[in-house]
C-alpha atoms as a PDB file:
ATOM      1  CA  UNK A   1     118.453  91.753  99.786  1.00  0.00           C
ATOM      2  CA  UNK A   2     116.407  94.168 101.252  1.00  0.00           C
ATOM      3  CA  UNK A   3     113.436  95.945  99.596  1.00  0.00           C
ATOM      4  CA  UNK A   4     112.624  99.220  99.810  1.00  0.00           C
ATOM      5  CA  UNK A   5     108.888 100.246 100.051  1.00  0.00           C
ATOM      6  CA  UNK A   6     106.684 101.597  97.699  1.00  0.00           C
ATOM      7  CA  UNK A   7     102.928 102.614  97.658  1.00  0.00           C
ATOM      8  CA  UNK A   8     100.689 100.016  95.531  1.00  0.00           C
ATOM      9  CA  UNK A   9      98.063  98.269  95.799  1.00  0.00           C
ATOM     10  CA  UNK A  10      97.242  94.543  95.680  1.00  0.00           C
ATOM     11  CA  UNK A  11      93.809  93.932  94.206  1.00  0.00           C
ATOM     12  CA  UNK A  12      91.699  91.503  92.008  1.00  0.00           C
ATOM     13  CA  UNK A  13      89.255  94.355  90.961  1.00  0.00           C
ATOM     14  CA  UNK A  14      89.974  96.291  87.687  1.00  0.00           C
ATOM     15  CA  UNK A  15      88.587  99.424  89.274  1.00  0.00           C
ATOM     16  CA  UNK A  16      91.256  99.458  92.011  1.00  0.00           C
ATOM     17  CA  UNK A  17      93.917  98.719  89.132  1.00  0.00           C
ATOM     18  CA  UNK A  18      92.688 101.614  87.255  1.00  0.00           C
ATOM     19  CA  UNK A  19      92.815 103.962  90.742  1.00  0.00           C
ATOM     20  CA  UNK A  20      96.272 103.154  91.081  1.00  0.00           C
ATOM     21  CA  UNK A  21      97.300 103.624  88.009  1.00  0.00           C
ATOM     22  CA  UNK A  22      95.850 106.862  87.708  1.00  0.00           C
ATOM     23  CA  UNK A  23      97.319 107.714  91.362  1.00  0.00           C
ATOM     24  CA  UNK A  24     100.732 106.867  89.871  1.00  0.00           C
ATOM     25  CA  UNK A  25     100.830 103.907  91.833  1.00  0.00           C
ATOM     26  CA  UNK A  26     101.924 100.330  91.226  1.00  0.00           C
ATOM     27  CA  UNK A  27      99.310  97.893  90.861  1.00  0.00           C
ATOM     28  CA  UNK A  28      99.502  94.214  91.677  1.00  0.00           C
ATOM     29  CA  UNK A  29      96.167  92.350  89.977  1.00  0.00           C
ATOM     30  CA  UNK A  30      95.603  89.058  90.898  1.00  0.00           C
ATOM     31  CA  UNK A  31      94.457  87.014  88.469  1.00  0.00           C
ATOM     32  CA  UNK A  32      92.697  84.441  90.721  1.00  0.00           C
ATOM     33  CA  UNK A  33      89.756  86.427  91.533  1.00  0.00           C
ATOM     34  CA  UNK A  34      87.130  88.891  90.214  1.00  0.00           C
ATOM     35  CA  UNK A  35      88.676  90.588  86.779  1.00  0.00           C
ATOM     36  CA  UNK A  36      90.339  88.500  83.898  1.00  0.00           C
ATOM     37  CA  UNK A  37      93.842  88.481  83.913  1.00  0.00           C
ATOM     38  CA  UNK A  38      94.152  90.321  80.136  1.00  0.00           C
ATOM     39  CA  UNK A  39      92.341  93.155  81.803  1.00  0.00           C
ATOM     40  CA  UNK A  40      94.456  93.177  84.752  1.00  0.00           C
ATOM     41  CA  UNK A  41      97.575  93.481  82.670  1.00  0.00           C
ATOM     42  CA  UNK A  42      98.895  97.179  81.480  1.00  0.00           C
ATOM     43  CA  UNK A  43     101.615 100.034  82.085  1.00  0.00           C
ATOM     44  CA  UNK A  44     102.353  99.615  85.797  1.00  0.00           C
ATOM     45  CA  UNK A  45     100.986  96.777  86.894  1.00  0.00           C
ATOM     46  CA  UNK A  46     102.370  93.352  87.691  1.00  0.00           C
ATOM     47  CA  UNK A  47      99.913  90.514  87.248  1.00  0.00           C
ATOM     48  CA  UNK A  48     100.254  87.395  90.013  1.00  0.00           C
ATOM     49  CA  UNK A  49      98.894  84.072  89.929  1.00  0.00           C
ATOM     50  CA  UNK A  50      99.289  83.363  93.861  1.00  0.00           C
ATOM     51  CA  UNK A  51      99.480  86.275  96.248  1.00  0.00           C
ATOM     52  CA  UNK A  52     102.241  84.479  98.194  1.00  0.00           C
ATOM     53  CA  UNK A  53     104.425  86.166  95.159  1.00  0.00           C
ATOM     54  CA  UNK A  54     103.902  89.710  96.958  1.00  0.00           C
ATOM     55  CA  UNK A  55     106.978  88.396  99.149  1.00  0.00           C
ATOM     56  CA  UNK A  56     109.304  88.646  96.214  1.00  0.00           C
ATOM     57  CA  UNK A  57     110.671  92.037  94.883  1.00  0.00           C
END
């Protein structure tokens, strides 16, 4: 399967989430570092537990 690209970010910080979010983008918080994961989670963003998940679509 191939995936086609879209813009989003991958970040642990809530204040990147929020950019992205407000850019219209998707958002991929990773709960493993800086910001809680209940704050990471929320319209548009996908929450991950290991960034090795980024490889999925």
């Amino acid at each position: 399967m191939r995936c086609e690209p879209a813009p989003g970010t991958a970040t642990d910080r809530l204040s990147d989430v929020a950019a992205a979010r407000a850019a219209g983008m998707r958002a991929f918080g990773y709960a493993g570092g800086a910001a809680p994961t209940e704050r990471l989670e929320g319209p548009g963003t996908i929450v991950l537990d290991d960034m090795r998940e980024l490889r999925t679509c």
